[in-house]
C-alpha atoms as a PDB file:
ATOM      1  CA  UNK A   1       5.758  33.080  -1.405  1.00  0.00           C
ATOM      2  CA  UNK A   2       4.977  30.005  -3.732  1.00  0.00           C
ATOM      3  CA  UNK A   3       4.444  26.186  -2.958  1.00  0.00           C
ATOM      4  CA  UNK A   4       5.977  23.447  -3.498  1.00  0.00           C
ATOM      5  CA  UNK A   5       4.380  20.997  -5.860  1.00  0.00           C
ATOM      6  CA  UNK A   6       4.818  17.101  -7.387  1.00  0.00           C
ATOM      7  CA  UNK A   7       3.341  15.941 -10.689  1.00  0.00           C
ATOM      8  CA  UNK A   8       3.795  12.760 -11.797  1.00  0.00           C
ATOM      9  CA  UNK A   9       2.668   9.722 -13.513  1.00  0.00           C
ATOM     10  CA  UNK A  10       2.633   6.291 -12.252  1.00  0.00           C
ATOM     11  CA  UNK A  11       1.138   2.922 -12.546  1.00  0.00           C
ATOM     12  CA  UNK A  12      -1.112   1.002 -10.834  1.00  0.00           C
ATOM     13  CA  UNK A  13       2.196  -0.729  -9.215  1.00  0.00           C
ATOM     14  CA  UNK A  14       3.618   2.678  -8.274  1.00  0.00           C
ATOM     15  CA  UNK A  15       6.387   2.934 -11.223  1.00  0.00           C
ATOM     16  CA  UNK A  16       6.955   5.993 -12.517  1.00  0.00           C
ATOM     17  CA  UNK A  17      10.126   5.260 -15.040  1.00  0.00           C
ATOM     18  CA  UNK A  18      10.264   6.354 -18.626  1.00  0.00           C
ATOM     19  CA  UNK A  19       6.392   7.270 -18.836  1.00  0.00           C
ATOM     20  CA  UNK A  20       6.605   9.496 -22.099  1.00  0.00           C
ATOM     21  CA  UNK A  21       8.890   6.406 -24.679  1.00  0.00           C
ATOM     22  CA  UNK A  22      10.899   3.267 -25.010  1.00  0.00           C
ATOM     23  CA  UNK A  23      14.586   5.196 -24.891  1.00  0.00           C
ATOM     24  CA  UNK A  24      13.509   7.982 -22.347  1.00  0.00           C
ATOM     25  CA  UNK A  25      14.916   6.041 -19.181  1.00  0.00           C
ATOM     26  CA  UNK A  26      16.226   2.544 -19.987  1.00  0.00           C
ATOM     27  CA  UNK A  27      17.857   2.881 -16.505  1.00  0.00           C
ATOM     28  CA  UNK A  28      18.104  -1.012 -15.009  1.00  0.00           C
ATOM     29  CA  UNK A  29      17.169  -2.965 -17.988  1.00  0.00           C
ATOM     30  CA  UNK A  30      14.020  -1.250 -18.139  1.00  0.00           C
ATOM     31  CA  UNK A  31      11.938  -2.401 -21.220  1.00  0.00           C
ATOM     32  CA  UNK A  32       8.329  -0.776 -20.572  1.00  0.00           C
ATOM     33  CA  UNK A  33       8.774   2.669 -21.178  1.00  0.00           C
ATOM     34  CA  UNK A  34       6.028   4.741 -22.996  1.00  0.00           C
ATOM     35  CA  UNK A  35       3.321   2.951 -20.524  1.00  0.00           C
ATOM     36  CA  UNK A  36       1.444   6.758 -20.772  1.00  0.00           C
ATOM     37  CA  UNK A  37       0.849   6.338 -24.739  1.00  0.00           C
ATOM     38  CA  UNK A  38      -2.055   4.087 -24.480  1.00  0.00           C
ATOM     39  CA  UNK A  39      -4.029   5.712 -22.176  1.00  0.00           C
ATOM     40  CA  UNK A  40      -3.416   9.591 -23.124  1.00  0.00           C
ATOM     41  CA  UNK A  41      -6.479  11.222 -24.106  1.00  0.00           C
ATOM     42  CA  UNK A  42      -7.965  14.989 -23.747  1.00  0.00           C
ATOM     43  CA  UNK A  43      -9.186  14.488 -20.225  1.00  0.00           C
ATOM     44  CA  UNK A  44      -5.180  14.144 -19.185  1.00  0.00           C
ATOM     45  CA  UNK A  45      -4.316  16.790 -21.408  1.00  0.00           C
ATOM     46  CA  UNK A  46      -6.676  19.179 -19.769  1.00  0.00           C
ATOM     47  CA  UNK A  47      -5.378  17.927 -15.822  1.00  0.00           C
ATOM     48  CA  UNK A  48      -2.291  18.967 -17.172  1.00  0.00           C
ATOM     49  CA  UNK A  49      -2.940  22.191 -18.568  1.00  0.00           C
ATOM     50  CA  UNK A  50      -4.602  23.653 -15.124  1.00  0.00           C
ATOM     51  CA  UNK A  51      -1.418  22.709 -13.345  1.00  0.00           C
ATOM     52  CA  UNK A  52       0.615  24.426 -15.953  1.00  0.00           C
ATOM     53  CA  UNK A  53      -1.293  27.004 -15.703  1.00  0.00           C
ATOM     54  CA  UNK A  54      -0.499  27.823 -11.697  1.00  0.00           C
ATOM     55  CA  UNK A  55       3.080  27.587 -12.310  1.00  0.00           C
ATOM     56  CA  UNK A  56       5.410  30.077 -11.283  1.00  0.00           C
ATOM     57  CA  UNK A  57       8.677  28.169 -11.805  1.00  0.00           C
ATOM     58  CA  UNK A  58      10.237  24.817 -11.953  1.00  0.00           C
ATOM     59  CA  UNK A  59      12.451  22.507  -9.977  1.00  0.00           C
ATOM     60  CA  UNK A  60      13.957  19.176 -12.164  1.00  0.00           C
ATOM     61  CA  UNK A  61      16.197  16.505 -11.522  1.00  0.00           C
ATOM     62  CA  UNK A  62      18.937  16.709 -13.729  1.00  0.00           C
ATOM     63  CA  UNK A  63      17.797  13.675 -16.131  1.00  0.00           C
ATOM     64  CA  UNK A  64      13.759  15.295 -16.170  1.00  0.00           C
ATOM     65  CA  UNK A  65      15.628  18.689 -17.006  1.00  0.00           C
ATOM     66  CA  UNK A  66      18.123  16.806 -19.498  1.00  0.00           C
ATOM     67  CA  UNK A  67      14.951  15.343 -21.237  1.00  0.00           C
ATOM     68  CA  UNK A  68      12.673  18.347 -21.052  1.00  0.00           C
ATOM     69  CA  UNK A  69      15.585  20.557 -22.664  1.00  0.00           C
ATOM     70  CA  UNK A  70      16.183  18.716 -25.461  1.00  0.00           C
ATOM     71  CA  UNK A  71      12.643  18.674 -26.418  1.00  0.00           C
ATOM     72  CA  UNK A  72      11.131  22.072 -25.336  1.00  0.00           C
ATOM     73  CA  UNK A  73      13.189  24.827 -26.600  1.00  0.00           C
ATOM     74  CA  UNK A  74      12.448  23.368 -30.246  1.00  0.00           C
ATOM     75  CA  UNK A  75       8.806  22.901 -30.075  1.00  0.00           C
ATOM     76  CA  UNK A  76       8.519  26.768 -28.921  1.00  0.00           C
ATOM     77  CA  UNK A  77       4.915  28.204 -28.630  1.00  0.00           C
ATOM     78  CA  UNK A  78       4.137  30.668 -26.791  1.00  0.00           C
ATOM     79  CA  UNK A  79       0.340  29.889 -26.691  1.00  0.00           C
ATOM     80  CA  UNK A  80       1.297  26.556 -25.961  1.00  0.00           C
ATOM     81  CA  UNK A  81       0.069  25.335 -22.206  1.00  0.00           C
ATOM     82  CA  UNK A  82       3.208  23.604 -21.886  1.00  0.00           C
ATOM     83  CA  UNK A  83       6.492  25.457 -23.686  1.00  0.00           C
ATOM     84  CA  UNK A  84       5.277  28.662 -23.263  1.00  0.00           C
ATOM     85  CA  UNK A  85       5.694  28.477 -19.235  1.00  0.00           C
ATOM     86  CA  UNK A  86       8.525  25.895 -19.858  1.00  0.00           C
ATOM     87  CA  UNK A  87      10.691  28.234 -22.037  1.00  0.00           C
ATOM     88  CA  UNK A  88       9.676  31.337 -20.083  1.00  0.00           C
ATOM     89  CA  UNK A  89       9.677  30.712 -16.402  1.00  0.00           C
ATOM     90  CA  UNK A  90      12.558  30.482 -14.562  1.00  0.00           C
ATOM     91  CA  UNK A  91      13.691  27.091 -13.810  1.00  0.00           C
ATOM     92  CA  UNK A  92      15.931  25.302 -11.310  1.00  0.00           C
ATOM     93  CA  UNK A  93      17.628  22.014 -11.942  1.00  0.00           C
ATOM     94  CA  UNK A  94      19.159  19.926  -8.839  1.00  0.00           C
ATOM     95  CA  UNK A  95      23.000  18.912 -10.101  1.00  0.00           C
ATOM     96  CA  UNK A  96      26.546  19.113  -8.902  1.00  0.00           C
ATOM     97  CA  UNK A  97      27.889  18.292 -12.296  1.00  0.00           C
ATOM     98  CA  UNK A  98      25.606  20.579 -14.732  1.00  0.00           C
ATOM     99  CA  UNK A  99      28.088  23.635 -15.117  1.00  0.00           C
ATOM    100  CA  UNK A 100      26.872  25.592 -18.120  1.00  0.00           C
ATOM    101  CA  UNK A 101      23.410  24.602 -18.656  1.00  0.00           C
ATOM    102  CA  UNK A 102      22.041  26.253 -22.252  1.00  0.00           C
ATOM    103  CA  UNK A 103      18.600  26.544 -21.813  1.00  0.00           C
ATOM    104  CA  UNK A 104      17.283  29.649 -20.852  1.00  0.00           C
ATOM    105  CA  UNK A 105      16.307  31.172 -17.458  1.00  0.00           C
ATOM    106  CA  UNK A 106      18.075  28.149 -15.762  1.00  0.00           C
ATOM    107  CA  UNK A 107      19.911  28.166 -12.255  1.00  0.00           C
ATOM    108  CA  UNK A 108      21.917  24.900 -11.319  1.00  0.00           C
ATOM    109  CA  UNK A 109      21.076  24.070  -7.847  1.00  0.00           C
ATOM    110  CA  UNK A 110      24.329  22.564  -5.606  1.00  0.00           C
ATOM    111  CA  UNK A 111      23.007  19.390  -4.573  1.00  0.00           C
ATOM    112  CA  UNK A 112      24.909  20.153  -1.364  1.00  0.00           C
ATOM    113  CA  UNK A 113      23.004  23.003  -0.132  1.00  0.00           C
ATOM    114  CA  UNK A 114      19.855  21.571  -1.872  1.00  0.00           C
ATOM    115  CA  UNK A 115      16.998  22.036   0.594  1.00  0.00           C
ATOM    116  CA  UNK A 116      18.071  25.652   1.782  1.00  0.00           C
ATOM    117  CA  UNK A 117      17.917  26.892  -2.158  1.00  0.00           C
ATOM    118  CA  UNK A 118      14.783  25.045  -2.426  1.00  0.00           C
ATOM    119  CA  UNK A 119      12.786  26.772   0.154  1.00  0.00           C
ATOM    120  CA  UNK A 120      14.940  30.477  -1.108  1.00  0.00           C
ATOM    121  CA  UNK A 121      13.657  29.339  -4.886  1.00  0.00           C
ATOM    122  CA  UNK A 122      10.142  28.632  -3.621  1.00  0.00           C
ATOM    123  CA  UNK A 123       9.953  32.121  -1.369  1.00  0.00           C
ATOM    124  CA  UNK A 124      11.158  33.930  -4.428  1.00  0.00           C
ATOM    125  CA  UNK A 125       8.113  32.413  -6.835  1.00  0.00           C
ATOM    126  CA  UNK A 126       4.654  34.069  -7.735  1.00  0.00           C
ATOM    127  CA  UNK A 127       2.526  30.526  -8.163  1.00  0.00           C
ATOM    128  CA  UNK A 128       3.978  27.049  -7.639  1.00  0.00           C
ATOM    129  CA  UNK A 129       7.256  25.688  -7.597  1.00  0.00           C
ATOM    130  CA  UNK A 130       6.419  22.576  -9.641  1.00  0.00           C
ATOM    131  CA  UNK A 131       8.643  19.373 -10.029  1.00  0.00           C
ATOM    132  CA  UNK A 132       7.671  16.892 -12.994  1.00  0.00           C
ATOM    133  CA  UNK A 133       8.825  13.811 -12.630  1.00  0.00           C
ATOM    134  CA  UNK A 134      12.234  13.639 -11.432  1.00  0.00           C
ATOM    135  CA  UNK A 135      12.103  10.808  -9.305  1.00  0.00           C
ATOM    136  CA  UNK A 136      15.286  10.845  -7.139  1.00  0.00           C
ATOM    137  CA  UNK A 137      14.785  14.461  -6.300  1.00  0.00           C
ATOM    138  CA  UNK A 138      10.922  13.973  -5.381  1.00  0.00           C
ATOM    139  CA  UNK A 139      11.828  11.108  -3.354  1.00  0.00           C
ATOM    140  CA  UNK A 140      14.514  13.512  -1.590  1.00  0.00           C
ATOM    141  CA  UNK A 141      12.008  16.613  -0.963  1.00  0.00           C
ATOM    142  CA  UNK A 142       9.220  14.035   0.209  1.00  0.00           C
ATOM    143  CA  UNK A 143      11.553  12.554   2.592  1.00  0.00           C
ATOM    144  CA  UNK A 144      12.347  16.030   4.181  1.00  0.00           C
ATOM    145  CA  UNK A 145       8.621  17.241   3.897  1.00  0.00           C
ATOM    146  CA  UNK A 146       9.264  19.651   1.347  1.00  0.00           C
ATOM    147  CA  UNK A 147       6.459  18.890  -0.979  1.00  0.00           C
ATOM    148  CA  UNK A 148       3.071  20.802  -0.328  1.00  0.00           C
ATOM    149  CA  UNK A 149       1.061  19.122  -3.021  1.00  0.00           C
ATOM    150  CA  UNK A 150       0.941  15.877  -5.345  1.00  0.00           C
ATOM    151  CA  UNK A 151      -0.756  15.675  -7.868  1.00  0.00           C
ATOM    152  CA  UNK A 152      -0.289  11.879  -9.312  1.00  0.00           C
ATOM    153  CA  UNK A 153      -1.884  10.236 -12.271  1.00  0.00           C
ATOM    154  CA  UNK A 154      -2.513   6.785 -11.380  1.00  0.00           C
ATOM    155  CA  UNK A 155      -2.853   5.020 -14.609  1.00  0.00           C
ATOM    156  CA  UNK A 156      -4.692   1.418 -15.574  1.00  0.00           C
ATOM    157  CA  UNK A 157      -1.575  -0.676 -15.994  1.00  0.00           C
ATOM    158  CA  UNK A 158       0.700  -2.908 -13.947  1.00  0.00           C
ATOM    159  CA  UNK A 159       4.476  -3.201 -15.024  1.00  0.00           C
ATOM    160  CA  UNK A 160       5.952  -5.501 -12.199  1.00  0.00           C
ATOM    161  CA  UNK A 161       9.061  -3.813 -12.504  1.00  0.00           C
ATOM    162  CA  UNK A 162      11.114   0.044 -12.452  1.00  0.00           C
ATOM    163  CA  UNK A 163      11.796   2.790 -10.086  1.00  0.00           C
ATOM    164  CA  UNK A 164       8.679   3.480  -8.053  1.00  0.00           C
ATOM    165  CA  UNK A 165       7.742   7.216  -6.352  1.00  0.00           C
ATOM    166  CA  UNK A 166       7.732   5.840  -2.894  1.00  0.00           C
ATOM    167  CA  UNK A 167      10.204   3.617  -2.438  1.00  0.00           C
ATOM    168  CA  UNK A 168      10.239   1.326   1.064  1.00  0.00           C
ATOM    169  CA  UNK A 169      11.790   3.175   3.919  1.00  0.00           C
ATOM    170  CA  UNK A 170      10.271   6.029   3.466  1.00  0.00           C
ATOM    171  CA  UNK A 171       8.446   8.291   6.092  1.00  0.00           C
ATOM    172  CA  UNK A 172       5.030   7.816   6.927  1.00  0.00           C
ATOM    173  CA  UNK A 173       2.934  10.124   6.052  1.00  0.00           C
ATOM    174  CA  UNK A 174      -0.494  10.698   6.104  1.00  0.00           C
ATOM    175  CA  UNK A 175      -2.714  12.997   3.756  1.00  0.00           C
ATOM    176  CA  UNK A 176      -5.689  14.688   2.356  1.00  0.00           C
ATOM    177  CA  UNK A 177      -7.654  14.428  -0.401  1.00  0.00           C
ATOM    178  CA  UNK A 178      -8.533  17.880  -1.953  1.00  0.00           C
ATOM    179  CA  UNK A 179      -9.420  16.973  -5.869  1.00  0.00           C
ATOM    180  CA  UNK A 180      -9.980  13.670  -7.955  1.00  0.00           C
ATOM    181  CA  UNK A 181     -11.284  12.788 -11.431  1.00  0.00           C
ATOM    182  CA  UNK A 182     -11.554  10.177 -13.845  1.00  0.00           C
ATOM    183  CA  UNK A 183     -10.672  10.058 -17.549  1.00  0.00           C
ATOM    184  CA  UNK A 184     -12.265   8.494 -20.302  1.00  0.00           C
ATOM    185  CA  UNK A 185      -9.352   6.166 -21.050  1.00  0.00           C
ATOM    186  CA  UNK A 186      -9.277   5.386 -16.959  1.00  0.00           C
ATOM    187  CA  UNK A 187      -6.544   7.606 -15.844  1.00  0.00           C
ATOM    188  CA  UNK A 188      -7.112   8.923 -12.327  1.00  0.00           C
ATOM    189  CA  UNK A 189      -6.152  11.959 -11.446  1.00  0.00           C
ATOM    190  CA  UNK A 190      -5.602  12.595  -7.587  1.00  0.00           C
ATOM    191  CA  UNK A 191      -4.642  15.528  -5.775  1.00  0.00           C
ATOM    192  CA  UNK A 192      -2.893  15.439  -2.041  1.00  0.00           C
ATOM    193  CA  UNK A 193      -2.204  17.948   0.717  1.00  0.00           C
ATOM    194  CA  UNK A 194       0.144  16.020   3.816  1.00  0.00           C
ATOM    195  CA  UNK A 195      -1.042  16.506   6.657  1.00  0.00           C
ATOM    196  CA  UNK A 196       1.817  15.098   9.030  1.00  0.00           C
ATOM    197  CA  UNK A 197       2.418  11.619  10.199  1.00  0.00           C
ATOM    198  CA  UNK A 198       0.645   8.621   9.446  1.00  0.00           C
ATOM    199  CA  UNK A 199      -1.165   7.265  12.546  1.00  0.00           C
ATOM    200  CA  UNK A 200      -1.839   3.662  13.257  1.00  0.00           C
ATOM    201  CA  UNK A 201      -4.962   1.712  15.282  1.00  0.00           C
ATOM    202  CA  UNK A 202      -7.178  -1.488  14.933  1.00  0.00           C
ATOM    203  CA  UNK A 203     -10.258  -1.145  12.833  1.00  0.00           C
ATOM    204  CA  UNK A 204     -13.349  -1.732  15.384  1.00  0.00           C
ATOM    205  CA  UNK A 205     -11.882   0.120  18.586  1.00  0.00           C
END
């Protein structure tokens, strides 16, 4: 049985819109995307790399999966740390539109009966069921305690504006710390395990 796990990038203000260029997600009069550029250097590249590396398939919203297949299947590599699990490993995209979806080893998952194929696609992986950005569909699985792990690059910029991971309303949860690093352009790479509820006190009793 495999785990459920979130990667994602995000600002200093929580945003995680259009990290990877200008046009990728122009969604609300968004003008700030490709806030990753600046700050990309070998220490990220390597973060990512170990948690490509544990994957056994992949979940995607339908505008993540959109943007990953139009990229991935022509930069193919096998050797590659990134297409070779992307073009190879089975992958499930959240949609009730997406009929006929052409890249290869997709399933479309009904948005209707969404959390029951989620846990049946994460008992059927060997390794982690990983989600990339896909914000909607995070904020979805998070809401219903779905994800096991985040792992969230926190990177050293403020935007003041686009759609955030953890949007107000959401549940309060608590969790652990189990891995953290720095890289040498700032970036800081956490890694969190929930642990249930948030609790609440006053400091000093």
């Amino acid at each position: 049985m495999g785990k459920l796990t979130l990667t994602t990038f995000l600002t200093l203000d929580g945003v995680m819109q259009a990290p990877g260029g200008p046009e990728e997600d122009p969604d609300g009069g968004f003008a700030y995307g490709g806030w990753v550029a600046p700050f990309a250097d070998e220490g990220m590249g390597e973060f990512i790399t170990e948690v490509f590396d544990r994957a056994g398939a992949f979940l995607l919203g339908r505008r993540t999966y959109e943007i990953f297949a139009g990229y991935w299947p022509r930069h193919d590599d096998p050797a590659d740390p990134i297409a070779g699990p992307l073009n190879r490993l089975p992958k499930y995209v959240a949609s009730t539109t997406l009929k006929e979806p052409s890249w290869a080893g997709t399933t479309v998952v009904d948005g209707e009966q969404l959390q029951s194929e989620v846990v049946r696609a994460k008992d059927a992986t060997d390794g982690e069921l990983q989600i990339h950005g896909s914000g909607q569909l995070a904020q979805w699985l998070l809401a219903r305690d779905l994800v096991e792990e985040l792992n969230l690059l926190v990177f050293p910029v403020f935007l003041g504006g686009g759609r955030r991971l953890f949007p107000t309303g959401g549940l309060p949860t608590a969790f652990e710390l189990t891995a953290s690093r720095i890289t040498s352009s700032g970036i800081a790479a956490h890694t969190y395990r929930p642990t249930g509820r948030a609790s609440f006190g006053t400091v000093g009793d």
